[in-house]
Protein backbone atom coordinates (compact mmCIF):
# COMPACT_ATOMS: atom_id res chain seq x y z
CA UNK A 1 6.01 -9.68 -20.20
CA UNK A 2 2.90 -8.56 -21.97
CA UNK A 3 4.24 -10.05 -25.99
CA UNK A 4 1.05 -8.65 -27.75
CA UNK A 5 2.01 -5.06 -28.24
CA UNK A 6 -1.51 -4.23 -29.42
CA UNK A 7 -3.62 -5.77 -26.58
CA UNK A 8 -4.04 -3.58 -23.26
CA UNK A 9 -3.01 -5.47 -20.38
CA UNK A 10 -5.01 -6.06 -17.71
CA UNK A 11 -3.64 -5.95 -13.78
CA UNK A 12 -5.83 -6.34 -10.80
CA UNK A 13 -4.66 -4.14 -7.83
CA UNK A 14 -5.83 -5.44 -4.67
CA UNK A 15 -6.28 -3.79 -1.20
CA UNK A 16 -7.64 -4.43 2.26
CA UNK A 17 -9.56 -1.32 1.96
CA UNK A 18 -8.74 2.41 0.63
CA UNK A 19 -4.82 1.89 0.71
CA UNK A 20 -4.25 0.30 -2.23
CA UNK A 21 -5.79 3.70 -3.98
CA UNK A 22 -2.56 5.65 -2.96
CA UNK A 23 -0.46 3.21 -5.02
CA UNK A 24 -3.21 3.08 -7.80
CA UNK A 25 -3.24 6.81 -8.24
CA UNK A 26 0.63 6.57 -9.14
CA UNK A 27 -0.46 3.99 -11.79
CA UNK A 28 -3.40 6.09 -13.24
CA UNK A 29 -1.16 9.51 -13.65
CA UNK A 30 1.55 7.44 -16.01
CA UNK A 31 0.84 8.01 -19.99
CA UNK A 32 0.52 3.95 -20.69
CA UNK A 33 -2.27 2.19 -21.83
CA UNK A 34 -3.57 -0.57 -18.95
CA UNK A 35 -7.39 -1.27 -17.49
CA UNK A 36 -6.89 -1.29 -13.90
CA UNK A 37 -9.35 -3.62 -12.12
CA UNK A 38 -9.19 -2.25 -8.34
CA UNK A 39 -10.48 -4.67 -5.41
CA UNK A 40 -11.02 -3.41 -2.15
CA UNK A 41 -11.57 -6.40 0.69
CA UNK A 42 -13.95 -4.02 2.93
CA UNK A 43 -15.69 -6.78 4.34
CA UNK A 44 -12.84 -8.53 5.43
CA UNK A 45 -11.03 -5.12 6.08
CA UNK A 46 -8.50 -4.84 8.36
CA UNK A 47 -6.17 -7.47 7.39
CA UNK A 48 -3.61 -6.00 9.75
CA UNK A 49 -5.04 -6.96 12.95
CA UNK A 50 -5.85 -10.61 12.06
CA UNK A 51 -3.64 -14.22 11.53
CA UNK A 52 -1.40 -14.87 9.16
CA UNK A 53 -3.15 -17.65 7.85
CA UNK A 54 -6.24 -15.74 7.58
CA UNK A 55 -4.89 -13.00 5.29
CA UNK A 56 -2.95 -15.31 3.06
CA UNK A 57 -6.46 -16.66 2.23
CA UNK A 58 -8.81 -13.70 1.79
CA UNK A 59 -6.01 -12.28 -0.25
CA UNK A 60 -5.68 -15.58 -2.37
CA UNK A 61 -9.81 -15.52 -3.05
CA UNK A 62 -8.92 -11.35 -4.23
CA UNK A 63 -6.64 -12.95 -6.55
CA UNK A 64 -9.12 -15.93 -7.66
CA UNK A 65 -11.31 -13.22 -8.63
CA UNK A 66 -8.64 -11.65 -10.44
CA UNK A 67 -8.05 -15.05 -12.68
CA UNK A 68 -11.68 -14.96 -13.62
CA UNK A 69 -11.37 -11.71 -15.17
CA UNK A 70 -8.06 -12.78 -16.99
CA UNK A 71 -5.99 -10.58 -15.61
CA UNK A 72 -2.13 -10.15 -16.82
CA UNK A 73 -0.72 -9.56 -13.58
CA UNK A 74 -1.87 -8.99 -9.45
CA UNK A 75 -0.62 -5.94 -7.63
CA UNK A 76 -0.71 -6.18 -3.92
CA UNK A 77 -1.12 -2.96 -3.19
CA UNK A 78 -0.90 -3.38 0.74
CA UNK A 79 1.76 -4.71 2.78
CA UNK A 80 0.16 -6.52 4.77
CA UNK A 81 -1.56 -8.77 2.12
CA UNK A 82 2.62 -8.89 0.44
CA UNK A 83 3.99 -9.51 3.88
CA UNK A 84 1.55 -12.71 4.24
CA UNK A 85 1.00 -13.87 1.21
CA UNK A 86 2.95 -12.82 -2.02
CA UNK A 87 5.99 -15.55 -1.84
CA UNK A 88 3.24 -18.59 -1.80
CA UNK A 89 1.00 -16.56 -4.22
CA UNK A 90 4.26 -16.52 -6.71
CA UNK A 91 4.51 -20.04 -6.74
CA UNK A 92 0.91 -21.28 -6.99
CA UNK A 93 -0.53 -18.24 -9.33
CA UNK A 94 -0.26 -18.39 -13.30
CA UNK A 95 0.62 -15.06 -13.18
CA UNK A 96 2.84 -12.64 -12.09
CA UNK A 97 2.23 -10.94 -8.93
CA UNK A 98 4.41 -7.60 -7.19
CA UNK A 99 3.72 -6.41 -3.99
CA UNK A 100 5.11 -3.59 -1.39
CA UNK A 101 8.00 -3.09 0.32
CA UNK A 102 8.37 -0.67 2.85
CA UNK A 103 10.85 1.85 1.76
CA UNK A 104 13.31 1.00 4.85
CA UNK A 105 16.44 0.96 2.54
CA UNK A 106 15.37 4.59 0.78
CA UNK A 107 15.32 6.34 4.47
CA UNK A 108 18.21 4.07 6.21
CA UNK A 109 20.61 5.29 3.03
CA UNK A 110 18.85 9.08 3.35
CA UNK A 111 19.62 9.11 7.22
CA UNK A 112 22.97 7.47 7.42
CA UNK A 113 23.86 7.02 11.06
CA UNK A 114 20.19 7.86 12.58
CA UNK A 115 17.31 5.32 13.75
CA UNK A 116 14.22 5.35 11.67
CA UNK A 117 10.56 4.53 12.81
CA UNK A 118 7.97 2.15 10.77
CA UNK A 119 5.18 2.53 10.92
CA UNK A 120 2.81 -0.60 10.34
CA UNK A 121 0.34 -3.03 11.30
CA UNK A 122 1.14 -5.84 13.72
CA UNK A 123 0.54 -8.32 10.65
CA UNK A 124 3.86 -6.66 8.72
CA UNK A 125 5.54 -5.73 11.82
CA UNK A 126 6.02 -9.64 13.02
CA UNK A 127 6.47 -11.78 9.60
CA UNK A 128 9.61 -13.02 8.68
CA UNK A 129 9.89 -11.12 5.27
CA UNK A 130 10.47 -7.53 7.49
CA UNK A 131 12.87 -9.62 10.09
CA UNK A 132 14.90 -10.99 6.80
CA UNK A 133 14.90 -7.06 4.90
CA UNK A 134 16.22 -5.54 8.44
CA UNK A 135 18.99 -8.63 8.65
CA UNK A 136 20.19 -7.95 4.92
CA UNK A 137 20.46 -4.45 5.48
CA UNK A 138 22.01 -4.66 9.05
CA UNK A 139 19.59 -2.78 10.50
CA UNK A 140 18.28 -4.41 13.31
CA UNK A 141 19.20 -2.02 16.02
CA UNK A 142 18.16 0.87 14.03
CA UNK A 143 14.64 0.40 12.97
CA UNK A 144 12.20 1.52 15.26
CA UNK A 145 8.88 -0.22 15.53
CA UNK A 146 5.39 1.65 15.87
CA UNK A 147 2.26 0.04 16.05
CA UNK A 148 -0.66 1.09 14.11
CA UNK A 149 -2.85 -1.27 14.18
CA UNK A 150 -6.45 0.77 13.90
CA UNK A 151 -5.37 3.33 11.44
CA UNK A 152 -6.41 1.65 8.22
CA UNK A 153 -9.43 1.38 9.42
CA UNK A 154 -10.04 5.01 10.12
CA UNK A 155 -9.10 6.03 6.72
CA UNK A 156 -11.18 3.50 4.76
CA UNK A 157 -14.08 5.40 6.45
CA UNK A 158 -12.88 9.17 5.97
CA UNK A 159 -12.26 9.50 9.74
CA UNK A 160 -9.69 12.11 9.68
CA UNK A 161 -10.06 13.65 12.33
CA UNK A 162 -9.85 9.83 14.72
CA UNK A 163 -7.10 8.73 12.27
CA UNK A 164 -4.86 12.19 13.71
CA UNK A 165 -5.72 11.57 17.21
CA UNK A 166 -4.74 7.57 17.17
CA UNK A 167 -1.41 9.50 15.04
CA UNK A 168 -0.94 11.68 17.55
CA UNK A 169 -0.14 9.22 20.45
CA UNK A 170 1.72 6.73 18.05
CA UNK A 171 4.01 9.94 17.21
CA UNK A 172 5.31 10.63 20.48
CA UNK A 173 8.04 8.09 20.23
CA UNK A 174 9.41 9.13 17.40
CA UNK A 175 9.18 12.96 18.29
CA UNK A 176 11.07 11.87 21.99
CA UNK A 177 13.62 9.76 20.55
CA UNK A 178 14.10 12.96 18.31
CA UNK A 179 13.40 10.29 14.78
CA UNK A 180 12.86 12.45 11.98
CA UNK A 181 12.80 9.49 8.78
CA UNK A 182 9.33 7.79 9.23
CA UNK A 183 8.25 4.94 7.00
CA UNK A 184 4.66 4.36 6.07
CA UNK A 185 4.79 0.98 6.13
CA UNK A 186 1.39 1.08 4.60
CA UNK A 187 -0.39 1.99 1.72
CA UNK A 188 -3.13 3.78 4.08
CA UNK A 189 -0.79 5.54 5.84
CA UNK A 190 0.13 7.82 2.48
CA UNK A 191 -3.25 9.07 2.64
CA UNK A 192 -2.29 10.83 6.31
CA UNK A 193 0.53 12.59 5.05
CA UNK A 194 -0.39 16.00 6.43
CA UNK A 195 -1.69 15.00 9.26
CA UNK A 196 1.65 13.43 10.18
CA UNK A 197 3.10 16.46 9.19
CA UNK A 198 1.04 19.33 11.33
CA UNK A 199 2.04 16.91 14.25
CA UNK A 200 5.22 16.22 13.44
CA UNK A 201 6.39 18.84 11.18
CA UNK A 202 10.41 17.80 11.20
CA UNK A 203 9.50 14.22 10.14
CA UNK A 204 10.77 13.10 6.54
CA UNK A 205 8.43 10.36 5.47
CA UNK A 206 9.03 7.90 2.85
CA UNK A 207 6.45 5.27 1.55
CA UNK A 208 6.92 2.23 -1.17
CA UNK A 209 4.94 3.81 -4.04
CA UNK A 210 6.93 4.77 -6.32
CA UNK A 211 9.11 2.00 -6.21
CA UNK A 212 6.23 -0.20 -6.72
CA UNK A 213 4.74 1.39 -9.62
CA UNK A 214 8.62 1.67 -11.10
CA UNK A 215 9.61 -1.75 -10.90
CA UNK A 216 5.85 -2.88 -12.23
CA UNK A 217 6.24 -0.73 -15.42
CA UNK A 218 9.47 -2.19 -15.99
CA UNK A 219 8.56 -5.65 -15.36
CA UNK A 220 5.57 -5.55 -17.74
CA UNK A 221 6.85 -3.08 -20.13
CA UNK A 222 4.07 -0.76 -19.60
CA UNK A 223 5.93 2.05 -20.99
CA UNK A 224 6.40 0.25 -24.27
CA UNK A 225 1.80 0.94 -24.46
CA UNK A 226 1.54 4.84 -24.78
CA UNK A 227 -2.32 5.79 -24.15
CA UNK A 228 -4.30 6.87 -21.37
CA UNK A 229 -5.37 4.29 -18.49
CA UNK A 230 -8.25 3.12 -17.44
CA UNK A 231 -9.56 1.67 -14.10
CA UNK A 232 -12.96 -0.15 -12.38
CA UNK A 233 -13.48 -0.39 -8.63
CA UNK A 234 -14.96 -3.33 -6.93
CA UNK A 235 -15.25 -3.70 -2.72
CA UNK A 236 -16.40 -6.96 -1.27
CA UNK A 237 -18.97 -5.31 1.05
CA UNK A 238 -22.34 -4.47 -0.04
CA UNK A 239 -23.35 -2.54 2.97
CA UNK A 240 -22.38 1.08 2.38
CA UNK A 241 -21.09 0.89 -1.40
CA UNK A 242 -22.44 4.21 -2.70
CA UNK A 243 -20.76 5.90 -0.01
CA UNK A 244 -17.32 3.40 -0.09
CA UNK A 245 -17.43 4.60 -4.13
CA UNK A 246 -17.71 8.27 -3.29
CA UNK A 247 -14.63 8.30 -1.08
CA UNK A 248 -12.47 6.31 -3.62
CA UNK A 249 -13.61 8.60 -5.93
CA UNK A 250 -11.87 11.44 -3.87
CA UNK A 251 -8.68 9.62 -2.92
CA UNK A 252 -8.36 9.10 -6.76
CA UNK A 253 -8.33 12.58 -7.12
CA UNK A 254 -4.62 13.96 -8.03
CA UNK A 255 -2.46 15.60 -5.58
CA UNK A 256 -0.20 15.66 -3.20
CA UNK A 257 -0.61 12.11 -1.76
CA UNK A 258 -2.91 13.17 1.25
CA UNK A 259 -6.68 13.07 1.30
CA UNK A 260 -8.40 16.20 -0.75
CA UNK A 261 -10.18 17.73 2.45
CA UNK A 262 -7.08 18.85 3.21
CA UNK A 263 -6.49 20.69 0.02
């Protein structure tokens, strides 16, 4: 994709928030030279809870800002912003653009036989691109909504101990209906990880990440540029930026996919 094999490419990685970071992590620990350019849309933030419409364009004016800095490529790295807006974005943007996919196929084919719970906003719960994934797989009946609408939000301001309460209640239908495979339909929701699990400690969660950053790498033949990565953060919201810095500066740190104060 990228023909000059001595230029670094550059890929802006877009988010509503924080989310995004989870995915970007997973970019930054691969040996392959790339500058990241990471935007988080905090003062538009959540795109979950709001109209279609609405998120296809903040995300297209992420991506405008993208084509000013010449990027290579456009990661949405939230499935919200992919559930809204990547199919148009393909066909109007010069370049390429990937985007997540909740990992429904990964847990139906790991839990042959047994429901499975999402768990996303209300934005990627009701489009058409989930309804046409669950038809292809013939999976209607097993795929178990849960709302989460809220819980972005509470992890884009470090509110840990909110985001496990809200998880709490959302859990219950899973734990009742005795649903152990749980998809984080969200790039946020990777950041909860042990919270889900102290609540919910038979749950098996699977999340689009690696997928993502798999298919990406092959796409753009990333792994053909050995060297270290490199990444910038940008966040649409003035108010707050020192602080909004500090905590992407923690969720960047390596580990186990969950936020360090658990560590």
């Amino acid at each position: 994709m990228i023909n000059n094999k001595e230029r670094v490419p550059k890929i802006g990685v877009m988010d509503s928030g924080m989310g995004g970071l989870s995915v970007l992590r997973e970019l930054l620990d691969l040996p392959y030279s790339a500058n990241f350019l990471y935007y988080g849309d905090l003062a538009h933030a959540p795109y979950g809870e709001k109209k279609t419409s609405e998120v296809f364009e903040l995300t297209h004016n992420v991506c405008n800002v993208f084509l000013k800095e010449e990027v290579d490529a456009i990661l949405l790295a939230c499935n919200t912003a992919t559930s809204a807006s990547a199919s148009k974005l393909r066909e109007e943007l010069s370049v390429p653009v990937f985007g997540m996919e909740p990992a429904i196929k990964p847990a139906l084919l790991a839990h042959p036989g047994e429901k499975i719970a999402l768990l996303a906003t209300s934005v990627t719960h009701r489009e058409e691109k989930l309804q046409e994934l669950k038809s292809e797989l013939g999976a209607s009946e097993r795929v178990i909504h849960l709302n989460c609408d809220g819980l972005a939000t509470l992890v884009d301001h470090g509110k840990w101990e909110e985001a496990k309460l809200l998880l709490k209640n959302i859990l219950k239908i899973p734990q009742g209906q005795g649903i152990r495979a749980l998809v984080l339909g969200c790039t946020h929701y990777v950041f909860l990880k042990n919270e889900i699990k102290d609540l919910y400690p038979e749950a098996i969660l699977h999340d689009g990440n690696q997928g993502t950053v798999r298919h990406l790498v092959r796409s753009l033949h990333l792994d053909e540029k050995e060297g270290q990565p490199n990444y910038t953060l940008f966040f649409s919201s003035d108010t707050n930026r020192e602080k909004a810095e500090d905590l992407a500066s923690l969720l960047l740190q390596k580990g186990s996919g969950s936020h360090p104060h658990n560590k």
